[in-house]
C-alpha atoms as a PDB file:
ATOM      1  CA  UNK A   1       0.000   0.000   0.000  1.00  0.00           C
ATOM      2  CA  UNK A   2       1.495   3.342  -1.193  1.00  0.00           C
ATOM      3  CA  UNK A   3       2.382   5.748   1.605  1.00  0.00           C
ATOM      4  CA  UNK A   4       0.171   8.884   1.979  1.00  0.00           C
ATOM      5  CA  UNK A   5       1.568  12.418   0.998  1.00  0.00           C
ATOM      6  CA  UNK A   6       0.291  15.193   3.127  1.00  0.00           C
ATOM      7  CA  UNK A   7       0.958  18.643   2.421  1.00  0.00           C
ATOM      8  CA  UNK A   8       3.333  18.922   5.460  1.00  0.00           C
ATOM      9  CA  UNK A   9       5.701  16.472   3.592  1.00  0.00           C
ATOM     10  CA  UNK A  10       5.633  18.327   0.343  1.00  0.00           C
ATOM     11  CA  UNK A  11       6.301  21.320   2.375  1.00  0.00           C
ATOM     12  CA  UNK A  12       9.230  20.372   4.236  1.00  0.00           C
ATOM     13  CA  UNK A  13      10.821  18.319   1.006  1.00  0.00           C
ATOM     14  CA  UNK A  14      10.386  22.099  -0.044  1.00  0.00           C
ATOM     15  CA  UNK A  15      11.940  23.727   2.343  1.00  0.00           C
ATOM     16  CA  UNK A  16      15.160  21.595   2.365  1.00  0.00           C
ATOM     17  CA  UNK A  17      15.511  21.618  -2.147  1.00  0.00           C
ATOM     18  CA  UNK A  18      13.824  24.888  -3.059  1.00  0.00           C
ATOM     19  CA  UNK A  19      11.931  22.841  -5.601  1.00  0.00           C
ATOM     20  CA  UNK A  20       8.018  23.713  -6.795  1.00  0.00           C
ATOM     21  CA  UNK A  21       5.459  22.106  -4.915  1.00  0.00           C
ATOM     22  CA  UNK A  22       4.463  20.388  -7.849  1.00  0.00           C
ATOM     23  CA  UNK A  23       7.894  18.696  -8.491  1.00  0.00           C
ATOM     24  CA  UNK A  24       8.058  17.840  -4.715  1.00  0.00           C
ATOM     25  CA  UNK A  25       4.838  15.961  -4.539  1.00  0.00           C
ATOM     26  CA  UNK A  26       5.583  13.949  -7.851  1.00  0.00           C
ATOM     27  CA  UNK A  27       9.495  13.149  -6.342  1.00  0.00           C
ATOM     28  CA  UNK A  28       7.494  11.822  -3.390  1.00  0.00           C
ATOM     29  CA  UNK A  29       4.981   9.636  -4.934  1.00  0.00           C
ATOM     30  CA  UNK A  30       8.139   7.951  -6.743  1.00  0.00           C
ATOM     31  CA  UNK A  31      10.002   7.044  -3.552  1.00  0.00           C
ATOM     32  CA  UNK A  32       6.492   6.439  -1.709  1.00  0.00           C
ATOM     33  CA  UNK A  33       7.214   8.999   0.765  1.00  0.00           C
ATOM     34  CA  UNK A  34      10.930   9.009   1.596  1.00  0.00           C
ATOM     35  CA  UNK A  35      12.286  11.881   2.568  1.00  0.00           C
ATOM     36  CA  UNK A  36      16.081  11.584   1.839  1.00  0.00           C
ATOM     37  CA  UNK A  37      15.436   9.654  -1.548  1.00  0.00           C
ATOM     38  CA  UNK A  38      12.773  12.144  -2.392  1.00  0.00           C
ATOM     39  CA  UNK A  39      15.678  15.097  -2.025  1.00  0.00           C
ATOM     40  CA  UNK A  40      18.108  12.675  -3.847  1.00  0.00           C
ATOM     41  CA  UNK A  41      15.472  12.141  -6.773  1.00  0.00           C
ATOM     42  CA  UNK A  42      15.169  15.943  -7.164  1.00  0.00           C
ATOM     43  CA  UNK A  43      19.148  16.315  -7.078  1.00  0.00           C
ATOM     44  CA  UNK A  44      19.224  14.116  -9.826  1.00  0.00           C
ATOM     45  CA  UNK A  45      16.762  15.722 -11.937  1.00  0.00           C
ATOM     46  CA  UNK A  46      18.290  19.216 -11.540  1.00  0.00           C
ATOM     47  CA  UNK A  47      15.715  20.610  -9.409  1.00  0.00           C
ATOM     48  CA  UNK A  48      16.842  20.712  -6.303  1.00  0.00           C
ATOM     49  CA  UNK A  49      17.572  24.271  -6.918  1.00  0.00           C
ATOM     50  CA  UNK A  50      19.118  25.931  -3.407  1.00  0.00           C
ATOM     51  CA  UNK A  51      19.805  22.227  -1.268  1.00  0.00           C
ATOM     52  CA  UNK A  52      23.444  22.644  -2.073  1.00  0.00           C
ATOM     53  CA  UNK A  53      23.599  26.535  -1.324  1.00  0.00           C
ATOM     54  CA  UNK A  54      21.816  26.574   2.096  1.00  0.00           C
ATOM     55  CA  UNK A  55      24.831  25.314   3.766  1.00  0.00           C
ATOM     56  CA  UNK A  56      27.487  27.538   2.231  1.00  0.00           C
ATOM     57  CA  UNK A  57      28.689  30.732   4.043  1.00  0.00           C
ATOM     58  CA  UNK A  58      26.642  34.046   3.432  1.00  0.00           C
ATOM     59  CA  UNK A  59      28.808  36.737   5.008  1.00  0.00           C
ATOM     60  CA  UNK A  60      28.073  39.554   2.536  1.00  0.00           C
ATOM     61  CA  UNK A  61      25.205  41.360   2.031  1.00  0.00           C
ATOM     62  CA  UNK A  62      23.366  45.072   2.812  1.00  0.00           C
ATOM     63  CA  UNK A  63      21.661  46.507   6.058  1.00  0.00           C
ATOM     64  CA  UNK A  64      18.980  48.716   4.669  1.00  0.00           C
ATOM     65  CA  UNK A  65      16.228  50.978   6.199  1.00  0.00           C
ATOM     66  CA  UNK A  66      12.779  51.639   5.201  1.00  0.00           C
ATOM     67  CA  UNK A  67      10.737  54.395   6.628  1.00  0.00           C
ATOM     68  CA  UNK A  68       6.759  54.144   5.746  1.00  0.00           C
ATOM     69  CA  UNK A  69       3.927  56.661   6.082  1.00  0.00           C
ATOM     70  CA  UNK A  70       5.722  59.398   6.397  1.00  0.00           C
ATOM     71  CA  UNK A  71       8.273  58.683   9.055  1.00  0.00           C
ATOM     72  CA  UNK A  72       5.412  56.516  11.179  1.00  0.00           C
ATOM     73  CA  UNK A  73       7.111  53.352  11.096  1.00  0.00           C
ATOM     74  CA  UNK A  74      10.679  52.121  10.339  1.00  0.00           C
ATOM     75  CA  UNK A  75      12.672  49.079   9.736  1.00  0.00           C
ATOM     76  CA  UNK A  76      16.326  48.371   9.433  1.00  0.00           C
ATOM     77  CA  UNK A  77      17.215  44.939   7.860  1.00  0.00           C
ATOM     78  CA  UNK A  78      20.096  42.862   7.393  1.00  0.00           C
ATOM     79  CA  UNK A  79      20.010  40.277   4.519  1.00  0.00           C
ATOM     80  CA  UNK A  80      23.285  38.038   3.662  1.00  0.00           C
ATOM     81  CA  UNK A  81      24.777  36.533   0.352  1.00  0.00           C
ATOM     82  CA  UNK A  82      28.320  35.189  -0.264  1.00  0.00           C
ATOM     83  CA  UNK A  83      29.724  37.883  -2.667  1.00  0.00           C
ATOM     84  CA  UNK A  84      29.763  41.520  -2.511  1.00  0.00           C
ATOM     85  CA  UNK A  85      29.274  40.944  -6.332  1.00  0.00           C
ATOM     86  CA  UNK A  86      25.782  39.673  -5.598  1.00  0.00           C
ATOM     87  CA  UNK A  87      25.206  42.601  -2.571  1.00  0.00           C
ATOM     88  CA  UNK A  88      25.136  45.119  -5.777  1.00  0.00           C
ATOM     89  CA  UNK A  89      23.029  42.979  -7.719  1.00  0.00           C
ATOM     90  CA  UNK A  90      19.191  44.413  -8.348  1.00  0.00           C
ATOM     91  CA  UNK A  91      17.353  41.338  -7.707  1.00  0.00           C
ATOM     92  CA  UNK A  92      19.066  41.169  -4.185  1.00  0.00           C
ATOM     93  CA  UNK A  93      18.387  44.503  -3.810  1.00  0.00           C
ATOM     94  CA  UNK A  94      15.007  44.377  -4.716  1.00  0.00           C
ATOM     95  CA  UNK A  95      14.524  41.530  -2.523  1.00  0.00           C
ATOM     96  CA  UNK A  96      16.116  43.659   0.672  1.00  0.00           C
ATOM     97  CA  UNK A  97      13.642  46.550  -0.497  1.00  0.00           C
ATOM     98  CA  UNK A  98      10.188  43.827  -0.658  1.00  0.00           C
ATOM     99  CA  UNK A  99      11.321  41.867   2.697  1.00  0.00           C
ATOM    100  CA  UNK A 100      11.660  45.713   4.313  1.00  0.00           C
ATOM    101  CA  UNK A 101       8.457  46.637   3.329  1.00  0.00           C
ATOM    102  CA  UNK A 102       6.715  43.300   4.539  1.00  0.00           C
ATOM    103  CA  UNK A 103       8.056  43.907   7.797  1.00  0.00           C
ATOM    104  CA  UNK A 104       7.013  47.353   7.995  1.00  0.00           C
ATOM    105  CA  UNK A 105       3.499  46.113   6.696  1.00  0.00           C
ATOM    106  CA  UNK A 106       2.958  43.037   8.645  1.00  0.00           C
ATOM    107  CA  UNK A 107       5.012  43.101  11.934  1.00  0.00           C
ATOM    108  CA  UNK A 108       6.454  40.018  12.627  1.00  0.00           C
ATOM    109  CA  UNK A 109       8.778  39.371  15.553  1.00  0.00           C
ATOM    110  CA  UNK A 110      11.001  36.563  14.200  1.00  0.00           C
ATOM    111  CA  UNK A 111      13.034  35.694  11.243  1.00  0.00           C
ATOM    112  CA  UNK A 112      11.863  31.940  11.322  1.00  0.00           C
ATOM    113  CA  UNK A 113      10.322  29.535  14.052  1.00  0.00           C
ATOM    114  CA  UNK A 114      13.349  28.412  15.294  1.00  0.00           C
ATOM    115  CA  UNK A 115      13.730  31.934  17.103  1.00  0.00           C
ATOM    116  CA  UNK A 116      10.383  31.632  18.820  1.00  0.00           C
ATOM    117  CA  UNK A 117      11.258  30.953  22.578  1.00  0.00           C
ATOM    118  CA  UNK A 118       9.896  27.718  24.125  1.00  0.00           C
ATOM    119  CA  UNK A 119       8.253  29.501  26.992  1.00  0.00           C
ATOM    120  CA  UNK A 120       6.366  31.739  24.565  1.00  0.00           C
ATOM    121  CA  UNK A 121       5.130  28.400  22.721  1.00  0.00           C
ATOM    122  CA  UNK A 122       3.669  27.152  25.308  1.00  0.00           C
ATOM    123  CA  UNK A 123       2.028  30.531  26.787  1.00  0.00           C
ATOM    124  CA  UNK A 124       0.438  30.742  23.813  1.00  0.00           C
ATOM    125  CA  UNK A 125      -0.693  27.424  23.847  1.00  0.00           C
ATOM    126  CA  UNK A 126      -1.976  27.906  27.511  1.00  0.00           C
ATOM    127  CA  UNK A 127      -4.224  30.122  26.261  1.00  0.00           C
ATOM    128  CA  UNK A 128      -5.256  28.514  23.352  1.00  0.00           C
ATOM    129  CA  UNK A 129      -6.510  25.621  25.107  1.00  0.00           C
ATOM    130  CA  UNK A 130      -7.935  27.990  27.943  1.00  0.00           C
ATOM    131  CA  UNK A 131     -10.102  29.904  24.956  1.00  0.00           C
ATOM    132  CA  UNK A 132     -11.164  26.551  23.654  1.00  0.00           C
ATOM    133  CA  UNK A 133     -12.258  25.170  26.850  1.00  0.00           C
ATOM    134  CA  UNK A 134     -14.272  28.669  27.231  1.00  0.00           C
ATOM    135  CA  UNK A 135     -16.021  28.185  24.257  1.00  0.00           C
ATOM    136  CA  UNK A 136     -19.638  26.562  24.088  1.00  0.00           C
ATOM    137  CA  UNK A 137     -18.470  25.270  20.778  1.00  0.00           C
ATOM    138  CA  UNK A 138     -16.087  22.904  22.196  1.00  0.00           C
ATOM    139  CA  UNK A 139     -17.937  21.871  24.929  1.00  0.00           C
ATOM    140  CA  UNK A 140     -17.839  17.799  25.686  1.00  0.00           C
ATOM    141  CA  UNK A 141     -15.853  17.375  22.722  1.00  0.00           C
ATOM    142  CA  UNK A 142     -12.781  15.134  24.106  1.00  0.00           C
ATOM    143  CA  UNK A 143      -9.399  16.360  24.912  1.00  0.00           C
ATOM    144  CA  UNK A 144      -7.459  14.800  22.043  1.00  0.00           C
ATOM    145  CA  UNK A 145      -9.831  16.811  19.095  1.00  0.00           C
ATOM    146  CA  UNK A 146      -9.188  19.959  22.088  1.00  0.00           C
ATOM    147  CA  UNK A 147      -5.381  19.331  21.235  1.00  0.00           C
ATOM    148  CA  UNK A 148      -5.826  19.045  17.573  1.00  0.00           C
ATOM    149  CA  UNK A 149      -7.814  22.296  17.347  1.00  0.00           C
ATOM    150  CA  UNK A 150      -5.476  24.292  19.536  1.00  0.00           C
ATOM    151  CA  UNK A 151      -2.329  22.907  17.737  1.00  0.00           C
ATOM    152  CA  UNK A 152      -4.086  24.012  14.004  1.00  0.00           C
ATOM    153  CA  UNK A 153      -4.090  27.811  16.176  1.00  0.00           C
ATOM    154  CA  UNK A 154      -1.035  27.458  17.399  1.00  0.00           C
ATOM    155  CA  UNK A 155       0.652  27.023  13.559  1.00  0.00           C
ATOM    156  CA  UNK A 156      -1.076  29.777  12.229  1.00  0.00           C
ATOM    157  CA  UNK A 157       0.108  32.240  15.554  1.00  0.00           C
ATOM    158  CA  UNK A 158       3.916  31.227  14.371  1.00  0.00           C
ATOM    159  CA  UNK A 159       3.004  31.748  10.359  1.00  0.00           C
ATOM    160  CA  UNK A 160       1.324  34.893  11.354  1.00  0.00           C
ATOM    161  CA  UNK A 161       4.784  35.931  13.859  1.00  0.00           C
ATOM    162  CA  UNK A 162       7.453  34.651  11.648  1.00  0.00           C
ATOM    163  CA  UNK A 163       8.565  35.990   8.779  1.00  0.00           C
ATOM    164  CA  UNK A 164       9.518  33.787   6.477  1.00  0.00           C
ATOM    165  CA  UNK A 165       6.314  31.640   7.058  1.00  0.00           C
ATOM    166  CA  UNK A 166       4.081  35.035   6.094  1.00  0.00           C
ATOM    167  CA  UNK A 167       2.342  35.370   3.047  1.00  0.00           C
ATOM    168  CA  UNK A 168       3.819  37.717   0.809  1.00  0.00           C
ATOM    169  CA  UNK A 169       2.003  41.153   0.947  1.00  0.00           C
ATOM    170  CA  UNK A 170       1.877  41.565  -2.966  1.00  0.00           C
ATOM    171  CA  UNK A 171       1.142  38.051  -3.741  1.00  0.00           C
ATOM    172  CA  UNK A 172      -0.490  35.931  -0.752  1.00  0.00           C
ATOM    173  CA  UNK A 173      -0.545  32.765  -2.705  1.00  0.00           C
ATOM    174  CA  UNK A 174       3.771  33.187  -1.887  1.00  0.00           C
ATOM    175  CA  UNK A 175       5.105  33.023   1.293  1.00  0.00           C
ATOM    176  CA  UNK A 176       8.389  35.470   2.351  1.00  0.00           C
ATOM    177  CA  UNK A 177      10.670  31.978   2.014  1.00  0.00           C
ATOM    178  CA  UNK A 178       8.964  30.863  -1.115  1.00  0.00           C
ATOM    179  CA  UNK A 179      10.105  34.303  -2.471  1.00  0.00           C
ATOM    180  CA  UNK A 180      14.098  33.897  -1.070  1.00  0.00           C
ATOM    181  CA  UNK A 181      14.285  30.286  -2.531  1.00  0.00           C
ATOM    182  CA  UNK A 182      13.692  31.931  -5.843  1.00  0.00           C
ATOM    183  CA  UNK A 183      16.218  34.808  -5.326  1.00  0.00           C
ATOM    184  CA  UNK A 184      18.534  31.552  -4.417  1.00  0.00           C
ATOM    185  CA  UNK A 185      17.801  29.632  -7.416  1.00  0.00           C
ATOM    186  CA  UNK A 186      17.861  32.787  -9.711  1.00  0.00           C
ATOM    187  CA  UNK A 187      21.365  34.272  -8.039  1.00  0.00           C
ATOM    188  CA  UNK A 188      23.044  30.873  -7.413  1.00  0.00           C
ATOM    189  CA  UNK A 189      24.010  32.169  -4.189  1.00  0.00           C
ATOM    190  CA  UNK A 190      23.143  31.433  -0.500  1.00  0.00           C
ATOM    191  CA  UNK A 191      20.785  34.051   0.737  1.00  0.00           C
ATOM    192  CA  UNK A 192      19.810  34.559   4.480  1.00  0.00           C
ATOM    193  CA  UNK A 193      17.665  36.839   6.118  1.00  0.00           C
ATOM    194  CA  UNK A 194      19.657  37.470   9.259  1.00  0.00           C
ATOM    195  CA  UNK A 195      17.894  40.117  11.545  1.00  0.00           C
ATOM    196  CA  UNK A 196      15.617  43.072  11.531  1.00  0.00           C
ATOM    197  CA  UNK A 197      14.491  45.829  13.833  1.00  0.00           C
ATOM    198  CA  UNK A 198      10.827  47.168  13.474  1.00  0.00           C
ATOM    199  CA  UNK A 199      10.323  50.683  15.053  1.00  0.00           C
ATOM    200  CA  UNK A 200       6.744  52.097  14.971  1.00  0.00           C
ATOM    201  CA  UNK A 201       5.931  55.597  16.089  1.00  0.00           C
ATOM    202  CA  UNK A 202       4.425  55.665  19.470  1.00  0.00           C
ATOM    203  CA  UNK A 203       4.685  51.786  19.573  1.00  0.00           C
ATOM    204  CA  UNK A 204       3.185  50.586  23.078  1.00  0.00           C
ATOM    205  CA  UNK A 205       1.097  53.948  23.407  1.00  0.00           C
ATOM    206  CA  UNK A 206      -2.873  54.335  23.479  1.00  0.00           C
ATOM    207  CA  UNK A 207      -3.245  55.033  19.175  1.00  0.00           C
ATOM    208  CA  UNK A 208      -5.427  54.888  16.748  1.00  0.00           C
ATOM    209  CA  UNK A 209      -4.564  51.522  14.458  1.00  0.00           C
ATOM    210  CA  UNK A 210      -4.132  51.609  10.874  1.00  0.00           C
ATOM    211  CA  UNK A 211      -4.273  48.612   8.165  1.00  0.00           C
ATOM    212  CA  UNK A 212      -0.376  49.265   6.815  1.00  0.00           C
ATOM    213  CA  UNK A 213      -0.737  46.264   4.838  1.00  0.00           C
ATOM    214  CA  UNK A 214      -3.304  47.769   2.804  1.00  0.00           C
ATOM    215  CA  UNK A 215      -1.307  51.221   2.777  1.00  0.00           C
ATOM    216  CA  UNK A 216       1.347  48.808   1.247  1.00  0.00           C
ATOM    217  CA  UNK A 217      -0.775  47.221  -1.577  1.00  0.00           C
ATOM    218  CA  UNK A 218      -1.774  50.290  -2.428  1.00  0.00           C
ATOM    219  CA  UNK A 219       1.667  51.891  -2.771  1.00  0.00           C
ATOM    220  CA  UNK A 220       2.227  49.187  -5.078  1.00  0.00           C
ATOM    221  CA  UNK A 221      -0.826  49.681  -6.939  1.00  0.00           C
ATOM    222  CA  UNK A 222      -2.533  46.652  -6.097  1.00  0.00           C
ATOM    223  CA  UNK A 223      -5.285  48.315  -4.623  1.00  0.00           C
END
């Protein structure tokens, strides 16, 4: 009986070739759901496109700053790649200017999950399960669909707080990592979003709250 291919496996063959979806799910179904021959099948048909890059050193790169709305919000972001060459090049550039702007749109806290602390996992998951257990909704349904439900929330928090797992503000269908693993495959070069600082005027203060991801789209005339 062929093994099953969920969506999380396509995604993380994904995540560790830089190949399409498409080309993930078929290199699956051929090696009925291994993992390591799946990323072996895609080396051998070329489209393994950034596998061999993630791992090589990405010391170069830019620090840039974006200020939105008229000085209301700022970010300064530092993006590596292996050659100053590449630092110069427009499509990096471009990238640095498009990842800037996300963050000043969007507001995420981390680069990637890995970052999240532990402790602010399961806080979050505290009160996940706390809401559920609130809610009429949910009431009598056993513990383990409880768990399921809350862990479903919980993935969409870190998507939502990371951001390489965020969808792209000028195409949603893309997510922020999607959009580096083409840079990667397009440059040849390893490409890392390092860090970023997100400054926003009278952050923490009583304010009125405006949708900057719609300021965003429309800056870029898609809306």
């Amino acid at each position: 009986m062929a093994k099953e291919i969920t969506a999380t496996m396509i995604k993380d063959l994904r995540e560790r070739t830089g190949a399409g979806m498409a080309d993930c799910k078929k290199a699956l179904v051929e090696v009925d759901g291994d993992m390591d021959k799946a990323v072996d099948y895609l080396r051998a048909k070329g489209l393994a496109k950034a596998a061999k890059k993630a791992g090589r050193e990405a010391t170069e790169g830019l620090v840039v700053s974006y200020i939105h709305g008229g000085g209301r919000i700022g970010v300064l972001l530092e993006i590596n790649c292996e050659t100053d060459f590449v630092a110069r090049n427009e499509d990096f550039q471009g990238f640095t200017r498009e990842v800037a702007m996300q963050i000043a749109a969007m507001g995420p806290q981390f680069v990637r999950k890995e970052e999240v602390p532990a402790d602010a996992i399961e806080h979050e998951k505290s009160v996940l399960v706390a809401k559920a257990k609130e809610d009429p909704k949910m009431a009598g349904k056993p513990d383990q669909v409880l768990a399921k439900i809350t862990e479903g929330q919980l993935s969409k928090w870190l998507k939502e707080i990371c951001l390489l797992d965020q969808s792209w503000v000028k195409d949603p269908e893309k997510t922020i990592d999607q959009l580096q693993q083409e840079l990667i495959a397009k440059i040849g070069e390893n490409i890392k979003i390092r860090r970023f600082v997100r400054f926003e005027l009278g952050e923490g203060l009583e304010k009125k709250k405006d949708d900057f991801a719609a300021e965003v789209a429309k800056q870029a005339g898609l809306a």
